[in-house]
Protein backbone atom coordinates (compact mmCIF):
# COMPACT_ATOMS: atom_id res chain seq x y z
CA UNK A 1 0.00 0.00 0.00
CA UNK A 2 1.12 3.45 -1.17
CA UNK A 3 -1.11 5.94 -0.84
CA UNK A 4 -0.04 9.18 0.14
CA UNK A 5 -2.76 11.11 2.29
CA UNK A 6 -4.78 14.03 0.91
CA UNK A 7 -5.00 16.30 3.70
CA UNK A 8 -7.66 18.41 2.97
CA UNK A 9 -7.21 22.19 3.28
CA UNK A 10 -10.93 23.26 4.08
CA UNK A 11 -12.60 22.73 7.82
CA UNK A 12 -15.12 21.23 5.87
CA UNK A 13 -13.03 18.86 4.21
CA UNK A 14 -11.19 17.75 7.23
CA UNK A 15 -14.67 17.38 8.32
CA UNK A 16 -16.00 15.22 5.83
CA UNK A 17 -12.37 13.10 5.90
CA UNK A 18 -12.15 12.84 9.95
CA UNK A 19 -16.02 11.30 9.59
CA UNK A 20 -15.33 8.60 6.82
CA UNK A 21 -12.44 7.92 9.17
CA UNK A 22 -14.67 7.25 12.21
CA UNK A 23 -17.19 5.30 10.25
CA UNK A 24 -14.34 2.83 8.65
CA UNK A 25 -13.22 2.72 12.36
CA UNK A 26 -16.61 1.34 13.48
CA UNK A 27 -17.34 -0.51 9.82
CA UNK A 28 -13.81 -2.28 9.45
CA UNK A 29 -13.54 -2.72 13.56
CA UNK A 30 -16.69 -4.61 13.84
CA UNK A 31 -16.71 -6.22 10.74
CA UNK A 32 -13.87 -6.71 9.90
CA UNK A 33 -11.63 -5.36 6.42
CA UNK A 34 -13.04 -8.33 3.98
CA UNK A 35 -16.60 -8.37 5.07
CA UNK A 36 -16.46 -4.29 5.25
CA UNK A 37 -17.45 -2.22 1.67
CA UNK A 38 -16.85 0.91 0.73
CA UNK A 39 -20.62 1.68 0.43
CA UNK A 40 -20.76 0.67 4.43
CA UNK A 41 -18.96 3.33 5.52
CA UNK A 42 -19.91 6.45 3.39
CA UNK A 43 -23.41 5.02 4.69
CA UNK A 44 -22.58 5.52 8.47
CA UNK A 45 -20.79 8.44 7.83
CA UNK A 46 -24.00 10.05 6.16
CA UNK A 47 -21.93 10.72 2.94
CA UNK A 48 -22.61 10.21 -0.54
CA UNK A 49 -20.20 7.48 -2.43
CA UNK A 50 -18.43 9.08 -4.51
CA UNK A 51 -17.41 11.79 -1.73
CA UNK A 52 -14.91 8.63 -0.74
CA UNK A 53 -12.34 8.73 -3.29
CA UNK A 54 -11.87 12.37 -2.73
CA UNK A 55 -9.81 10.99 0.28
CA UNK A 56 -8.95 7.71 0.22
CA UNK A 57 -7.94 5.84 -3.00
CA UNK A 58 -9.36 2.90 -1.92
CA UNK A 59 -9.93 0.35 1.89
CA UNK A 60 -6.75 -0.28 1.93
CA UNK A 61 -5.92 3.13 2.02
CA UNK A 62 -8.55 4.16 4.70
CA UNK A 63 -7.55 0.97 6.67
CA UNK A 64 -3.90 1.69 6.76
CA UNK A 65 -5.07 5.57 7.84
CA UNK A 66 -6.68 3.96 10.93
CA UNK A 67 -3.41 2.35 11.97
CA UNK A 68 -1.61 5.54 11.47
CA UNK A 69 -4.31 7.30 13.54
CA UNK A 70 -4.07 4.36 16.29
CA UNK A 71 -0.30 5.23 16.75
CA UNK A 72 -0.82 8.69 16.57
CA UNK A 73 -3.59 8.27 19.54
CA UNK A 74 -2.09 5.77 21.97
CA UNK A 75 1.72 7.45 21.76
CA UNK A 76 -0.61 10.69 22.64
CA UNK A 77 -1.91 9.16 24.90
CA UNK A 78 0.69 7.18 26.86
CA UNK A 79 2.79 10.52 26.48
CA UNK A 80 -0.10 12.25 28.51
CA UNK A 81 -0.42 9.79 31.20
CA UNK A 82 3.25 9.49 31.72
CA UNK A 83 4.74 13.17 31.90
CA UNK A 84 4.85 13.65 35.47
CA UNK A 85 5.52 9.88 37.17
CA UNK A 86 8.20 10.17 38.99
CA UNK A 87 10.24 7.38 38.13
CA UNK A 88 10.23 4.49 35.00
CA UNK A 89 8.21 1.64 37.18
CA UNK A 90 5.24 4.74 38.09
CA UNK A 91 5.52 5.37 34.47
CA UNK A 92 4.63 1.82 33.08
CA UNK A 93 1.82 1.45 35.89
CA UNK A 94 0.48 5.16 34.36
CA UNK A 95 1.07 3.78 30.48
CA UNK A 96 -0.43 0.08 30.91
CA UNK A 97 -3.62 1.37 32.71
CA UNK A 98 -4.12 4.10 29.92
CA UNK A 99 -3.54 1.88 27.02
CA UNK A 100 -6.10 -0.80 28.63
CA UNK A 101 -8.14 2.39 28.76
CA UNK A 102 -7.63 2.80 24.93
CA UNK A 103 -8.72 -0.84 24.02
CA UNK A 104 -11.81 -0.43 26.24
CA UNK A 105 -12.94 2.77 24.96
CA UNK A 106 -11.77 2.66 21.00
CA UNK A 107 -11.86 -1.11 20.95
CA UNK A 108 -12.81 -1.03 16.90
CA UNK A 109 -9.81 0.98 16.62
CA UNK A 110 -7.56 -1.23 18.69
CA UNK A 111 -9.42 -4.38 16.56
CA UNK A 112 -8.41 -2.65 13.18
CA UNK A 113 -4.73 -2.65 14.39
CA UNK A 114 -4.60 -6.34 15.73
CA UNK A 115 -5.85 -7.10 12.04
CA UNK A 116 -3.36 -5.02 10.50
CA UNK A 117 -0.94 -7.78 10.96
CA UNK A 118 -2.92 -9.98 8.40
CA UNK A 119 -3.93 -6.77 5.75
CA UNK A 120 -1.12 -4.79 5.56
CA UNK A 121 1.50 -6.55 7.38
CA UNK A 122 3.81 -3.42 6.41
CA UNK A 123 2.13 -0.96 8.68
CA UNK A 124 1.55 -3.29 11.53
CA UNK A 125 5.44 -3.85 11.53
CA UNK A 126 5.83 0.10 11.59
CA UNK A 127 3.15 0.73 14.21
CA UNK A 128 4.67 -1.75 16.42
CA UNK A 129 8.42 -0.52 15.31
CA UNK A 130 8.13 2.53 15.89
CA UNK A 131 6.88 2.12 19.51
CA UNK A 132 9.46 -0.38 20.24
CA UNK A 133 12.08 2.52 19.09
CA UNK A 134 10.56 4.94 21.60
CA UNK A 135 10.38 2.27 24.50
CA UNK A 136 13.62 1.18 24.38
CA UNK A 137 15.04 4.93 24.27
CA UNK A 138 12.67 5.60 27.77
CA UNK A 139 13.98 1.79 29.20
CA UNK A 140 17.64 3.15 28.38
CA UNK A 141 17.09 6.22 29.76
CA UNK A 142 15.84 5.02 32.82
CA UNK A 143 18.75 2.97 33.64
CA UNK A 144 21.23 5.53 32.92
CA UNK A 145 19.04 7.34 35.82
CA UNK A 146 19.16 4.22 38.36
CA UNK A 147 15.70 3.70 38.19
CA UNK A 148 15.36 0.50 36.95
CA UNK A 149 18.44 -2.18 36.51
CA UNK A 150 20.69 -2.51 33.49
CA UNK A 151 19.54 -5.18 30.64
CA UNK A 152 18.65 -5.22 26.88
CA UNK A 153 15.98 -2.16 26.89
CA UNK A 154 14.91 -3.23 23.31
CA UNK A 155 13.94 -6.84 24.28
CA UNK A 156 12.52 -5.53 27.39
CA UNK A 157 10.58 -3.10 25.49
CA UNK A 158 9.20 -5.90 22.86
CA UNK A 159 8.11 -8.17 26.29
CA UNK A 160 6.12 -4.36 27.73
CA UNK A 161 4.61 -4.30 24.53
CA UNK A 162 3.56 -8.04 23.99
CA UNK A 163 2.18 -7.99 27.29
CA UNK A 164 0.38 -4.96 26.58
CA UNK A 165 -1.42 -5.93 23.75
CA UNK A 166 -2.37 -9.59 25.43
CA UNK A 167 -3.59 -7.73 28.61
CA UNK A 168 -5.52 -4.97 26.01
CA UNK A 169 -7.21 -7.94 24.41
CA UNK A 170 -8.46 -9.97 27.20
CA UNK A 171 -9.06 -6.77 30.00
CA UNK A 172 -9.48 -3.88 27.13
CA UNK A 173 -11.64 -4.95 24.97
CA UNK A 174 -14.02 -7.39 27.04
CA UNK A 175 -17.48 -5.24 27.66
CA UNK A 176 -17.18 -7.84 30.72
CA UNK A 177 -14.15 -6.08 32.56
CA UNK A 178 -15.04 -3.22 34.60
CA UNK A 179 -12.37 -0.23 35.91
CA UNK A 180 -11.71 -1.54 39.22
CA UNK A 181 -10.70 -4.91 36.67
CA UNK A 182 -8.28 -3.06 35.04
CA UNK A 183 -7.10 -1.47 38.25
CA UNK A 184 -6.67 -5.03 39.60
CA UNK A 185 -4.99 -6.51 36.42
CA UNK A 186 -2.09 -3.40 36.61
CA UNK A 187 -1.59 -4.05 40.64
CA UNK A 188 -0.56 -7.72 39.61
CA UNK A 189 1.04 -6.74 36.75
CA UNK A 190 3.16 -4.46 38.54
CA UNK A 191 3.57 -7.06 41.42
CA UNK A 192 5.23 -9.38 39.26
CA UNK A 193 7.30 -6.48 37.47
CA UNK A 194 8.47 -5.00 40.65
CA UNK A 195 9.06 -8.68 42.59
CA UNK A 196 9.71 -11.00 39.92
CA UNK A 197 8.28 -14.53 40.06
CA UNK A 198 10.66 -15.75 42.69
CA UNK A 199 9.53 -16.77 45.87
């Protein structure tokens, strides 16, 4: 996929293109990308057709958008909820609760990513990439500082993130899992980070 995205110059436009973005969100996200058309999402955005392809070239295009935008949200996100912790261990607590807090409140969002890997493999590697890159510069970081011990911050930052996305899929997106769940999933999360499995 090579699309390059038409940012529109109009508040109108970026209207128009931020609500055929929501709509594939909830189309492809609940759905899924095969079973999802093109006339399904123009239809829940309220917009005609043709409007589409004024945007998107086609949904691959708008599907590889939604990935971008997922990135764009959760390192937003995660940035937010971290900036004042204290220390590295506060500052994974802050991160994992607010990126359970993602999956549970965009979880067609989160879905379209998780399917990303079988779409467009090519922007699930990058989403996931360029996360890792960020993570293991914060990990490194941290150790320089003394606040967590020396290892291999980019392996470390690939087992975070794996853990993540497992926890985001089973606590996140479950309409079964309330807040004090997620609470209680980070507390044991961050027992076993902070203690180890040791007895």
């Amino acid at each position: 996929m090579t699309q390059t995205a038409r940012r529109p110059r109009t508040r109108r436009g970026q209207e128009t293109r931020a609500a055929l973005l929501r709509a594939a969100e909830e189309v492809i996200g609940a759905k899924g990308f095969a079973a999802a058309a093109i006339a399904d999402i123009t239809r829940a955005a309220g917009i005609a057709q043709g409007t589409f392809y004024i945007y998107f070239d086609s949904k691959e295009h708008v599907f590889r958008e939604l990935v971008l935008e997922m990135g764009r949200l959760t390192r937003k996100t995660l940035s937010d909820a971290v900036a004042h912790a204290p220390d590295r261990l506060t500052a994974e607590r802050l991160g994992l609760r607010a990126f359970l807090e993602i999956a549970a409140t965009r979880p067609t969002l989160y879905n379209v990513v998780m399917e990303a890997r079988f779409v467009d493999p090519g922007s699930y590697d990058a989403y996931f990439q360029a996360f890792s890159k960020n993570y293991t510069r914060n990990l490194s970081a941290a150790v320089a500082e003394g606040t967590i011990r020396p290892g291999d911050a980019a392996i470390r930052s690939w087992a975070l993130m794996g853990m993540a996305v497992t926890l985001g899929e089973r606590y996140g997106l479950s309409r079964a899992h309330t807040d004090a769940d997620r609470d209680r999933v980070v507390d044991e999360v961050f027992d076993m980070l902070e203690r180890g499995l040791r007895p």
